[in-house]
C-alpha atoms as a PDB file:
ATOM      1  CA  UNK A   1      85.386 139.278 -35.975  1.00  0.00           C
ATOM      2  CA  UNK A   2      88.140 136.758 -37.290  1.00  0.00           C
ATOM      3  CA  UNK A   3      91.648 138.423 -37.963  1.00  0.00           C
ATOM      4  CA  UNK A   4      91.052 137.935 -41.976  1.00  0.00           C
ATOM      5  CA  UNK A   5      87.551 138.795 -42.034  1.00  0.00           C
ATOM      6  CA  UNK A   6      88.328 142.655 -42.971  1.00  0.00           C
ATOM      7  CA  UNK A   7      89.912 140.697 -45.872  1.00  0.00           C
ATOM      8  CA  UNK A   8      86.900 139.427 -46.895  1.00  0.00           C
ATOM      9  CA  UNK A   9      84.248 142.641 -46.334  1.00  0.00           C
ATOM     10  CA  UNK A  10      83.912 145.538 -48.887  1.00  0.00           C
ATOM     11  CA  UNK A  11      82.589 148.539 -47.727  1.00  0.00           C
ATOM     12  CA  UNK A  12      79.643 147.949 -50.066  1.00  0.00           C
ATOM     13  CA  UNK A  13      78.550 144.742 -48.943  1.00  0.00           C
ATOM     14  CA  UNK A  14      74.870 144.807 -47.005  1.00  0.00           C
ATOM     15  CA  UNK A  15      74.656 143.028 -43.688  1.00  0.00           C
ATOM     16  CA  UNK A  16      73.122 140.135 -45.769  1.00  0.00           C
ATOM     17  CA  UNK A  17      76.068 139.591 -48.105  1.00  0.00           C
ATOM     18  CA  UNK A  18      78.658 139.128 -44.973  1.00  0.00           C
ATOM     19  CA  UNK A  19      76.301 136.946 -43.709  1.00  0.00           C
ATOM     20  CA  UNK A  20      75.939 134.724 -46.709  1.00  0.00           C
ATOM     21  CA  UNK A  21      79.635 135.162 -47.502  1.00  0.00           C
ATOM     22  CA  UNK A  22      80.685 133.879 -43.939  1.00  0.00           C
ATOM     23  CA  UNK A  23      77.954 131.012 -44.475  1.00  0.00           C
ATOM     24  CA  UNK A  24      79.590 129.989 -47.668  1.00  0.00           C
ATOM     25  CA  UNK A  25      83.495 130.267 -45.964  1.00  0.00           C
ATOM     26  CA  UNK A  26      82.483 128.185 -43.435  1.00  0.00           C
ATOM     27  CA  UNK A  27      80.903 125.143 -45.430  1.00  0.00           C
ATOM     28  CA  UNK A  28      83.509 125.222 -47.138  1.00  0.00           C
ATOM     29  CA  UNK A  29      86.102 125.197 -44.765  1.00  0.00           C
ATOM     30  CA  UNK A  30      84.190 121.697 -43.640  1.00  0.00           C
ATOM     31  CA  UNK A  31      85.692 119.813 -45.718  1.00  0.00           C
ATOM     32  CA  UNK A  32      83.927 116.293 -47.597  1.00  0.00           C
ATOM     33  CA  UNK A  33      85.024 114.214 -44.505  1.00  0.00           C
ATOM     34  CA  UNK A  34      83.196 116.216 -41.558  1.00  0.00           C
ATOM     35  CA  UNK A  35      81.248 113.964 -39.261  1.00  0.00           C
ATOM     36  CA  UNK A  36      78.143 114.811 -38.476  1.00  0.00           C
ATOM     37  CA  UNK A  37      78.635 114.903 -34.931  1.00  0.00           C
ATOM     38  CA  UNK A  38      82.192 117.155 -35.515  1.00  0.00           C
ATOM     39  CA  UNK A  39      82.562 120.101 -33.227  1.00  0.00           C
ATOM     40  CA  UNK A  40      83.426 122.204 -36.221  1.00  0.00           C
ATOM     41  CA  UNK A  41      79.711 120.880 -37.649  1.00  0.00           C
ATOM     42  CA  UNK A  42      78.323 121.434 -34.410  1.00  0.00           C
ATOM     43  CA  UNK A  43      79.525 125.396 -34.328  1.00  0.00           C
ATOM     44  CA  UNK A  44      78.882 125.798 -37.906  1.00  0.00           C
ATOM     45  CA  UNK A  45      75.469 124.346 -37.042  1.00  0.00           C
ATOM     46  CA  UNK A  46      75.010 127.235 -34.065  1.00  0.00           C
ATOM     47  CA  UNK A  47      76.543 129.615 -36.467  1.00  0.00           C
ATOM     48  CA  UNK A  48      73.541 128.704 -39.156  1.00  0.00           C
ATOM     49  CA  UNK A  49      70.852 129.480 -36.375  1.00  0.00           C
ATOM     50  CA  UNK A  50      71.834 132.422 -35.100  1.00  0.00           C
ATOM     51  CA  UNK A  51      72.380 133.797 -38.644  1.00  0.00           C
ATOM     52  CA  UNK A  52      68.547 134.446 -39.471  1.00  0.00           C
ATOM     53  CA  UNK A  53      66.911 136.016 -36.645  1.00  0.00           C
ATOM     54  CA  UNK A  54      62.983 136.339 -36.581  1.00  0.00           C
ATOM     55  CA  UNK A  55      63.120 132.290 -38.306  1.00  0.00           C
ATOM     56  CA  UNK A  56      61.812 129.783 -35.920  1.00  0.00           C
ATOM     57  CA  UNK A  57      64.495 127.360 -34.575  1.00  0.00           C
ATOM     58  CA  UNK A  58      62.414 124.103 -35.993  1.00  0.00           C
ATOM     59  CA  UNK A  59      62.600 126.352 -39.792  1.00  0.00           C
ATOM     60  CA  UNK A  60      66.534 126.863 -39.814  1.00  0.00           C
ATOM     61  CA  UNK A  61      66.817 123.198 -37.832  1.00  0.00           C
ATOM     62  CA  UNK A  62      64.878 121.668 -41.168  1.00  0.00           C
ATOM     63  CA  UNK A  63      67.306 123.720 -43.384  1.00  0.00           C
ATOM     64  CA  UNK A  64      70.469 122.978 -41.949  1.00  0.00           C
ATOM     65  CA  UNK A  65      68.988 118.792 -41.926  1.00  0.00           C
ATOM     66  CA  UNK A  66      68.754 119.344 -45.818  1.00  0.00           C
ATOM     67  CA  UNK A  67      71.857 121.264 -46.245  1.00  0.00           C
ATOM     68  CA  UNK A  68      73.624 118.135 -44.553  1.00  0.00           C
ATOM     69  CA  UNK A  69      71.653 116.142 -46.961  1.00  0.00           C
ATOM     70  CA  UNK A  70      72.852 118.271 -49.982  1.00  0.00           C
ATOM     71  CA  UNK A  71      76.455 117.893 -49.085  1.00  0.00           C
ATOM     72  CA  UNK A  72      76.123 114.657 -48.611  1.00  0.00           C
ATOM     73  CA  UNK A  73      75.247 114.269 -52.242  1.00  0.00           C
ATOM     74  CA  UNK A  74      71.710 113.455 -51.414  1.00  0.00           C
ATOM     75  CA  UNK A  75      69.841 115.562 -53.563  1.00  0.00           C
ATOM     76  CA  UNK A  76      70.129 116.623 -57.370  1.00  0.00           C
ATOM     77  CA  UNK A  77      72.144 119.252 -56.819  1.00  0.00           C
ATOM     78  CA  UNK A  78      76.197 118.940 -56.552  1.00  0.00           C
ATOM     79  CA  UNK A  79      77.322 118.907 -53.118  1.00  0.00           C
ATOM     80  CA  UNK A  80      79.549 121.285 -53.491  1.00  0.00           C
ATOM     81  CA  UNK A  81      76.880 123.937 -54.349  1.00  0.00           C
ATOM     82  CA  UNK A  82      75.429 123.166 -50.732  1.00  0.00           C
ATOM     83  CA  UNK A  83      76.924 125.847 -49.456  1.00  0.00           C
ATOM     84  CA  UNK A  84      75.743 128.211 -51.525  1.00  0.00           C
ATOM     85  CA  UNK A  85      72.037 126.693 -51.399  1.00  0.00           C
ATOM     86  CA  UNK A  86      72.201 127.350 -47.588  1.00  0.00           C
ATOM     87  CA  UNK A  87      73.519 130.672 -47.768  1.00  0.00           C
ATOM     88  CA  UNK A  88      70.822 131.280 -50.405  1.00  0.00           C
ATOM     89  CA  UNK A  89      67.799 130.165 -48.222  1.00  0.00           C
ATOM     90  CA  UNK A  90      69.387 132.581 -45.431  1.00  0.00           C
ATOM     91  CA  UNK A  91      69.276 134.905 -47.594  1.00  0.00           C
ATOM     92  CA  UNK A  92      65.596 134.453 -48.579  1.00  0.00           C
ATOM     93  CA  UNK A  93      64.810 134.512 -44.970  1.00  0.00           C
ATOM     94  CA  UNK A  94      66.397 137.671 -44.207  1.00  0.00           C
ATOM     95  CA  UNK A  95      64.526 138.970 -47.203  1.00  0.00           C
ATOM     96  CA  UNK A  96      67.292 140.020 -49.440  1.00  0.00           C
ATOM     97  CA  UNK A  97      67.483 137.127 -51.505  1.00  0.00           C
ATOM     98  CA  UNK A  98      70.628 137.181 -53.686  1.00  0.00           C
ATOM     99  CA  UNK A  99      69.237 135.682 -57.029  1.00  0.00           C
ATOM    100  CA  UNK A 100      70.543 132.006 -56.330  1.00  0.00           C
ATOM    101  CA  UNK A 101      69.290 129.778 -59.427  1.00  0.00           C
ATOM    102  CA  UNK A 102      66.800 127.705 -57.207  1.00  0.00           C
ATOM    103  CA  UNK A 103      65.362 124.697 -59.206  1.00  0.00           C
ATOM    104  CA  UNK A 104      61.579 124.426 -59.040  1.00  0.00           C
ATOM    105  CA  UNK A 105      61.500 121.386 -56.440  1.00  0.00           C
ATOM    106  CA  UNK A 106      63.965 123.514 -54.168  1.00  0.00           C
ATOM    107  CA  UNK A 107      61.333 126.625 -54.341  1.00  0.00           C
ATOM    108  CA  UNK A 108      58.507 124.158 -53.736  1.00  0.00           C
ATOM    109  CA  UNK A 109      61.164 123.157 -50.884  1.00  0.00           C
ATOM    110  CA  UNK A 110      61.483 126.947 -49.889  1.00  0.00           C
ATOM    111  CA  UNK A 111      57.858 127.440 -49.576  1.00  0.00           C
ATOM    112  CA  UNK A 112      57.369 124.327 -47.185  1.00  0.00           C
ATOM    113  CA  UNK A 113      60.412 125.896 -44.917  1.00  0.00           C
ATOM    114  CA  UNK A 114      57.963 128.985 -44.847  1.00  0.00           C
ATOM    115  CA  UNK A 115      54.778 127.009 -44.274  1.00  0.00           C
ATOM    116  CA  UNK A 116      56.079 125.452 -41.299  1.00  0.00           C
ATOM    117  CA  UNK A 117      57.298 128.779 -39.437  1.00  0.00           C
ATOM    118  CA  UNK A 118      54.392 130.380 -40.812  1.00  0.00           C
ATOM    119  CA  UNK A 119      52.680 130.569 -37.291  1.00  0.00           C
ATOM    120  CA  UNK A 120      55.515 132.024 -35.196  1.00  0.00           C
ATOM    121  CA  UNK A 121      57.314 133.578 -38.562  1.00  0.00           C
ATOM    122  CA  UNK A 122      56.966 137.583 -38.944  1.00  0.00           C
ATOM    123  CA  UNK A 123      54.570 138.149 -41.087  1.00  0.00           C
ATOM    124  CA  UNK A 124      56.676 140.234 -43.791  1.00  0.00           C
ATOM    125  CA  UNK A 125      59.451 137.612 -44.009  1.00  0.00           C
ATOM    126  CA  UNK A 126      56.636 134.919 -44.491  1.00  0.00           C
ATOM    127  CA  UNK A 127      54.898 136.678 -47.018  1.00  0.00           C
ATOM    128  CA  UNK A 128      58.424 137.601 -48.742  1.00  0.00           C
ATOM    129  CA  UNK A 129      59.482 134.006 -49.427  1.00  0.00           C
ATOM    130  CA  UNK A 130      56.187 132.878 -50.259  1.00  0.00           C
ATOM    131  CA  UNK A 131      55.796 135.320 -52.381  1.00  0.00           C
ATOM    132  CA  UNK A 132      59.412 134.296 -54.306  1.00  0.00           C
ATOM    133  CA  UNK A 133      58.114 131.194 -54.509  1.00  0.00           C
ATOM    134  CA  UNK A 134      55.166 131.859 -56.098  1.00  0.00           C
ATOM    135  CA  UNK A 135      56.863 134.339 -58.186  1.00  0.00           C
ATOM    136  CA  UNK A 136      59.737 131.251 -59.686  1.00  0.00           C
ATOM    137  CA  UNK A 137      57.082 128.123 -59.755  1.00  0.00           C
ATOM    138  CA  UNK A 138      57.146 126.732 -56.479  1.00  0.00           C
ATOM    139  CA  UNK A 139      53.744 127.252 -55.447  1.00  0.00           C
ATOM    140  CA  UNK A 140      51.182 126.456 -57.876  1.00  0.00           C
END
């Protein structure tokens, strides 16, 4: 654990919410001018897919390829929420989903992450997000 991260930790926070949390930090600590072949991208990258365990590799691979879109200002949401979106999704996958304000094409999006793990994805965390994105409009 980093020398600040006690900093950072409450002694109520779940497993998820450090996870998130440290998801968030690190996007953030990117910076707008990170290459996409950085090293810093590249460990934040291995960071990403070691952070939901039981989600296929190809899943969190597609993710992280849209987060990179997001905060690259491709996409309707500000880049500087991109963080947040990605820590969101982890979230979702580690089925403790932490409320993030999802628009309807990014639960539609959601679902489609799900679909494509959906044959090597436990079948609990499948039918969790699925069933969130049913629940908000992304499935119809």
């Amino acid at each position: 654990m980093e020398p600040e991260a006690a900093d950072r930790y409450t002694s109520g926070m779940r497993p998820v919410d450090k996870i998130a949390s440290d998801i968030e930090r690190r996007a953030g600590a990117l910076g707008a001018d990170a290459r996409a072949s950085s090293p810093a991208l590249e460990e934040f990258r291995a960071f990403f897919l070691r952070s939901a365990a039981g989600v296929p590799a190809e899943v969190l691979e597609d993710v992280f390829a849209r987060f990179l879109e997001l905060r690259g200002g491709r996409g309707k949401r500000p880049a500087a929420e991109a963080g947040k979106w990605l820590a969101s999704v982890a979230s979702a996958f580690l089925m403790e989903w932490d409320g993030f304000a999802f628009t309807p094409d990014e639960w539609r999006e959601l679902a489609d992450f799900a679909a494509l793990g959906s044959g090597e994805m436990d079948l609990e965390t499948l039918n969790y997000v699925m069933a969130l994105a049913l629940e908000h409009g992304g499935l119809s």
